[in-house]
Protein backbone atom coordinates (compact mmCIF):
# COMPACT_ATOMS: atom_id res chain seq x y z
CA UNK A 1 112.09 110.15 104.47
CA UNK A 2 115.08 112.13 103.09
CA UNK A 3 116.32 111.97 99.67
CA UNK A 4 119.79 111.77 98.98
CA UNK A 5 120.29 113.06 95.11
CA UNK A 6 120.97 109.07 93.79
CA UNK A 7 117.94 108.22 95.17
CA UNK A 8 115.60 110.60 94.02
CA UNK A 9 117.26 110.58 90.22
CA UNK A 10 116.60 106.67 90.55
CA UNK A 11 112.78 107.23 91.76
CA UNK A 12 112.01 109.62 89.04
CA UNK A 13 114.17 108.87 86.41
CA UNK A 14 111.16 106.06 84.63
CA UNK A 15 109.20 108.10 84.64
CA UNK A 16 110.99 111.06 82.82
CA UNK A 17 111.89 108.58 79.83
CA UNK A 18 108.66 107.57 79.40
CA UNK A 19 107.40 110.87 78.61
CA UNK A 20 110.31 111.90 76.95
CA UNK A 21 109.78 109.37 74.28
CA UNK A 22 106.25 111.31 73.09
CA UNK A 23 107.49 114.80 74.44
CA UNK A 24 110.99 114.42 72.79
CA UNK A 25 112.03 117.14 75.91
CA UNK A 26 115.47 115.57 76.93
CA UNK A 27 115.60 113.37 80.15
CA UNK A 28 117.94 115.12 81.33
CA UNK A 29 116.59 118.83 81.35
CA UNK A 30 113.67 117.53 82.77
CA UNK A 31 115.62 115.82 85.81
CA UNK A 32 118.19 118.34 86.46
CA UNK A 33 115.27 120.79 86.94
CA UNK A 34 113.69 118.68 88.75
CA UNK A 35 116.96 118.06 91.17
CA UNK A 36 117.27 122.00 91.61
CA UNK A 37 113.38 123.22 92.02
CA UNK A 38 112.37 120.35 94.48
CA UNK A 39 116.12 120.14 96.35
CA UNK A 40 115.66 116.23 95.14
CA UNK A 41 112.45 115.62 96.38
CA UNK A 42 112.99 117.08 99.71
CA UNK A 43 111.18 120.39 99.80
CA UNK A 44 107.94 121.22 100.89
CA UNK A 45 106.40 121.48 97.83
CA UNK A 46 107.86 118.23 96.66
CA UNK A 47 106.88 116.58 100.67
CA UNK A 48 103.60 118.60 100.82
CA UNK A 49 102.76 119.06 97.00
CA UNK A 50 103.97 116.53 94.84
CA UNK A 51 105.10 119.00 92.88
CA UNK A 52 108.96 118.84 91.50
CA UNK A 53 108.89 121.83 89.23
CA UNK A 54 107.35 125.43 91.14
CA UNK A 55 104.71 125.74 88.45
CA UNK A 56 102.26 128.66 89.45
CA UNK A 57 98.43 127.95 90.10
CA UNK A 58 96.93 130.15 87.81
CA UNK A 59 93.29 130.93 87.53
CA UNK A 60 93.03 128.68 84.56
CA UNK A 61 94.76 126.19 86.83
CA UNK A 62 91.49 123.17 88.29
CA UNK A 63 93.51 121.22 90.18
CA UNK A 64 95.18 121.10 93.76
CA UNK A 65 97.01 124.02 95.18
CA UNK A 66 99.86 124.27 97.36
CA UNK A 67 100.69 127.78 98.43
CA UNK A 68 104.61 128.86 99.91
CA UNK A 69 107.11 130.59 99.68
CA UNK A 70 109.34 131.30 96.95
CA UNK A 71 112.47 133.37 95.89
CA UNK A 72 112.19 135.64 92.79
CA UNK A 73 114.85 138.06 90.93
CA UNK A 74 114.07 141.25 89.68
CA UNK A 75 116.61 143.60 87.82
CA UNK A 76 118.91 141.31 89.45
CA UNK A 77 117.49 142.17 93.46
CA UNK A 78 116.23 138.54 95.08
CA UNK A 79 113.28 138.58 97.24
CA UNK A 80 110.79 136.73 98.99
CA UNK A 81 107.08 136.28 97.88
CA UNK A 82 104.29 134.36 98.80
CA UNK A 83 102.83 132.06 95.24
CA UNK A 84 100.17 129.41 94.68
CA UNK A 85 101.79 126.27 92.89
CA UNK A 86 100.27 123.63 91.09
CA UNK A 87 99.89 120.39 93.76
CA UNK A 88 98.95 116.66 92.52
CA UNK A 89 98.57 112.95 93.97
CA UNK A 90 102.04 111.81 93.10
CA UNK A 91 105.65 112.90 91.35
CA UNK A 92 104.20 111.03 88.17
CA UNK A 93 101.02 113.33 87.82
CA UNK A 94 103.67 116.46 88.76
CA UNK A 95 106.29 115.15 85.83
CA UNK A 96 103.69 114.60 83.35
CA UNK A 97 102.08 118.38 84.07
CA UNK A 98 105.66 119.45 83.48
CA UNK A 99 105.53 117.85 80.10
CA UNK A 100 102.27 119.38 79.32
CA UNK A 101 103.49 122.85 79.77
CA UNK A 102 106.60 122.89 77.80
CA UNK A 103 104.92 121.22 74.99
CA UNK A 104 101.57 123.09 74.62
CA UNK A 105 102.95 126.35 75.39
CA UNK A 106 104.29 128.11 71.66
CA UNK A 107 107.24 130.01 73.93
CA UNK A 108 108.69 126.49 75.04
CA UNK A 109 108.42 124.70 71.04
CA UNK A 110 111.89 125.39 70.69
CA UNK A 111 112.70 122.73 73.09
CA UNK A 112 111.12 120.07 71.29
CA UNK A 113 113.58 117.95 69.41
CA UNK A 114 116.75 119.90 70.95
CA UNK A 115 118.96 116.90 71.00
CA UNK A 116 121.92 119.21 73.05
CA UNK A 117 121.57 119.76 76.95
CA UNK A 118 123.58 122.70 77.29
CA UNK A 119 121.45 124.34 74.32
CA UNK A 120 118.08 123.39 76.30
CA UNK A 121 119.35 124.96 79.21
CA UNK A 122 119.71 128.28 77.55
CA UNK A 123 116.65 128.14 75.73
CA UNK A 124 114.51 127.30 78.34
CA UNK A 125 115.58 130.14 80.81
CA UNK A 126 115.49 132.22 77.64
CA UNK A 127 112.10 131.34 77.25
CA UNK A 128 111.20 132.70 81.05
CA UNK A 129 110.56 129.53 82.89
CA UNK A 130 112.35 131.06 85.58
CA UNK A 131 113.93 134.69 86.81
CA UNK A 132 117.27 133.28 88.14
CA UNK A 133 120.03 134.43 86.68
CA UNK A 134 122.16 131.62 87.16
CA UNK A 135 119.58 128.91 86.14
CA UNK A 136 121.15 127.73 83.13
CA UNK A 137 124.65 127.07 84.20
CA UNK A 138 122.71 125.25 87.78
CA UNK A 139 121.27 123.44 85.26
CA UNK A 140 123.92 122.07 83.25
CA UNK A 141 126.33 121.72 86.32
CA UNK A 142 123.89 119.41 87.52
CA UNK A 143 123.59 117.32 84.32
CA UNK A 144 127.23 117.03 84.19
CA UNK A 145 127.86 116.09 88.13
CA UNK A 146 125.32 113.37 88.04
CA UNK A 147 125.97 112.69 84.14
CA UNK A 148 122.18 113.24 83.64
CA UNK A 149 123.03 113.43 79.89
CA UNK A 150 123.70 109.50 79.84
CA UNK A 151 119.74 109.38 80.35
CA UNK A 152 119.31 111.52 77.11
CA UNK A 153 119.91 108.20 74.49
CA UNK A 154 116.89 106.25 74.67
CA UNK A 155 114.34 104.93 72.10
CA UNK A 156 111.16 106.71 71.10
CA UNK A 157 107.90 104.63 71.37
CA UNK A 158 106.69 103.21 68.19
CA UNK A 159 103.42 102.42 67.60
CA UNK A 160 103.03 99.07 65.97
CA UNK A 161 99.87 98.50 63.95
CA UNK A 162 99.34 95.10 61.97
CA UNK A 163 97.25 95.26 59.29
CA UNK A 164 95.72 92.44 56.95
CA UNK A 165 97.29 93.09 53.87
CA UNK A 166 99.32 95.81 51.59
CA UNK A 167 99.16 96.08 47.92
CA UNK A 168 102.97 96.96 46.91
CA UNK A 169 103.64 97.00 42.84
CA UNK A 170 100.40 95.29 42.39
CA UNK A 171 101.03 92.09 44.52
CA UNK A 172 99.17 91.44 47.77
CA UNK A 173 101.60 90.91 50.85
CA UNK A 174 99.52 89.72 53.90
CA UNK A 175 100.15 90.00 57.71
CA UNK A 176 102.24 93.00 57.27
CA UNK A 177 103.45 94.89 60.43
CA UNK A 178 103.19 98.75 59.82
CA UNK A 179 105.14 101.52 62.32
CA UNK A 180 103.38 104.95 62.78
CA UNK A 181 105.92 106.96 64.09
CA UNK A 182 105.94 110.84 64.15
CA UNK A 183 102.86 111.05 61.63
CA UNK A 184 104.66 108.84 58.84
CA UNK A 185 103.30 105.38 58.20
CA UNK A 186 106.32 102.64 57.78
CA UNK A 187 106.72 98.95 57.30
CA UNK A 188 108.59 96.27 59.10
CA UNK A 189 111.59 95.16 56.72
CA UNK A 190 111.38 91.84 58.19
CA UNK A 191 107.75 90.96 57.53
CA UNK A 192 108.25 91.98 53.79
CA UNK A 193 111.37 90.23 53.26
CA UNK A 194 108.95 86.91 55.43
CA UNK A 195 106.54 88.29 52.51
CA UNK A 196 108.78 87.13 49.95
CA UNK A 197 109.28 91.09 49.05
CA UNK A 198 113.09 91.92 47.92
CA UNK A 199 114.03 94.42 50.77
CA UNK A 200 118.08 95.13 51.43
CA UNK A 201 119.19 95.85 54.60
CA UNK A 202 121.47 98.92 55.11
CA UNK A 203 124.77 97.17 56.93
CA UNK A 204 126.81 100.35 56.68
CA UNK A 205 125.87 102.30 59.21
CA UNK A 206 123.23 100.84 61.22
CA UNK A 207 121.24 98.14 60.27
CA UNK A 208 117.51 99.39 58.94
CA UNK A 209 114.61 98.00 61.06
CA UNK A 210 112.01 100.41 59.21
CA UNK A 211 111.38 101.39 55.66
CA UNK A 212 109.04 104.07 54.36
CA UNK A 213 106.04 102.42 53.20
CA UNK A 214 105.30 102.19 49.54
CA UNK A 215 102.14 103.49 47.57
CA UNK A 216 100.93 103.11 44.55
């Protein structure tokens, strides 16, 4: 079947977030690129392939291999060559090798955390993922056309870990939920306050559902 662009944004878009909230790549880089390198869904790579984003096989590269065509720019001349692209078992396996890439390659770091589309854009065609010159700005016209950017305010994963007791000031608090979250360990307000601990909430701005957790 064909995809219209609706559809494949709504196929895709789970799956995205979901790495997004460990990869902490925006949403909705990662969609709009995969919009323009796969024509949403509907090129032969994306049919043949399952793969959304033209990554090369290299010869470190183990898995499937899909081999077409593909348009590259040189000191600004287009042409025609024939590549070997990555190919995998479904768009999930193809989104998640995405993720791989731009976070265990050093040239892509700068992505990481960069909380502003328009900025991604840049920096990732900055950082050669592709020759086009006009890749950032088809980029960030998609974003904005299909308001990818609405996709970009979701909640990281935290990794709740309960654990049988905390000593805090010398008393015992037991059944205490701890948070790990981006290497720091944290407490659940709520249990300590359960705990009979004297926690205040922050009701200014938002109100606090984690607290740093205190040692000794």
């Amino acid at each position: 079947m064909s995809f219209t662009r609706a559809q494949f944004i709504n196929k895709i878009k789970d799956y995205v977030i979901k790495d997004a909230k460990t990869s902490r790549i925006l949403p909705s880089l990662t969609i709009a690129q995969a919009i323009l390198e796969s024509n949403n869904g509907n090129s032969g790579l994306a049919v043949k392939g399952n793969a959304l984003f033209g990554i090369k096989a290299t010869s470190q590269w183990k898995g499937k291999v899909y081999t077409a065509d593909t348009n590259e720019v040189y000191k600004g001349i287009q042409f025609t060559v024939k590549a070997c692209f990555r190919a995998y078992d479904n768009w999930e396996e193809s989104i998640a090798d995405h993720t791989k890439l731009l976070t265990s390659l050093k040239r892509y770091s700068n992505l990481i955390g960069e909380k502003n589309y328009v900025q991604a854009c840049k920096k990732i065609k900055a950082d050669g993922y592709a020759t086009d010159t006009y890749y950032s700005s088809k980029l960030i016209n998609i974003i904005e056309s299909c308001q990818l950017f609405n996709y970009d305010d979701y909640e990281e994963d935290e990794e709740m870990i309960e654990c049988k007791s905390m000593y805090i000031d010398g008393k015992e608090y037991k059944n205490i939920n701890q948070i790990n979250k981006d290497g720091h360990i944290y407490v659940e307000l709520i249990s300590l306050k359960q705990a009979g601990y004297n926690v205040g909430y922050n009701s200014v701005i938002k109100v606090a559902s984690i607290a740093k957790k205190i040692t000794k």
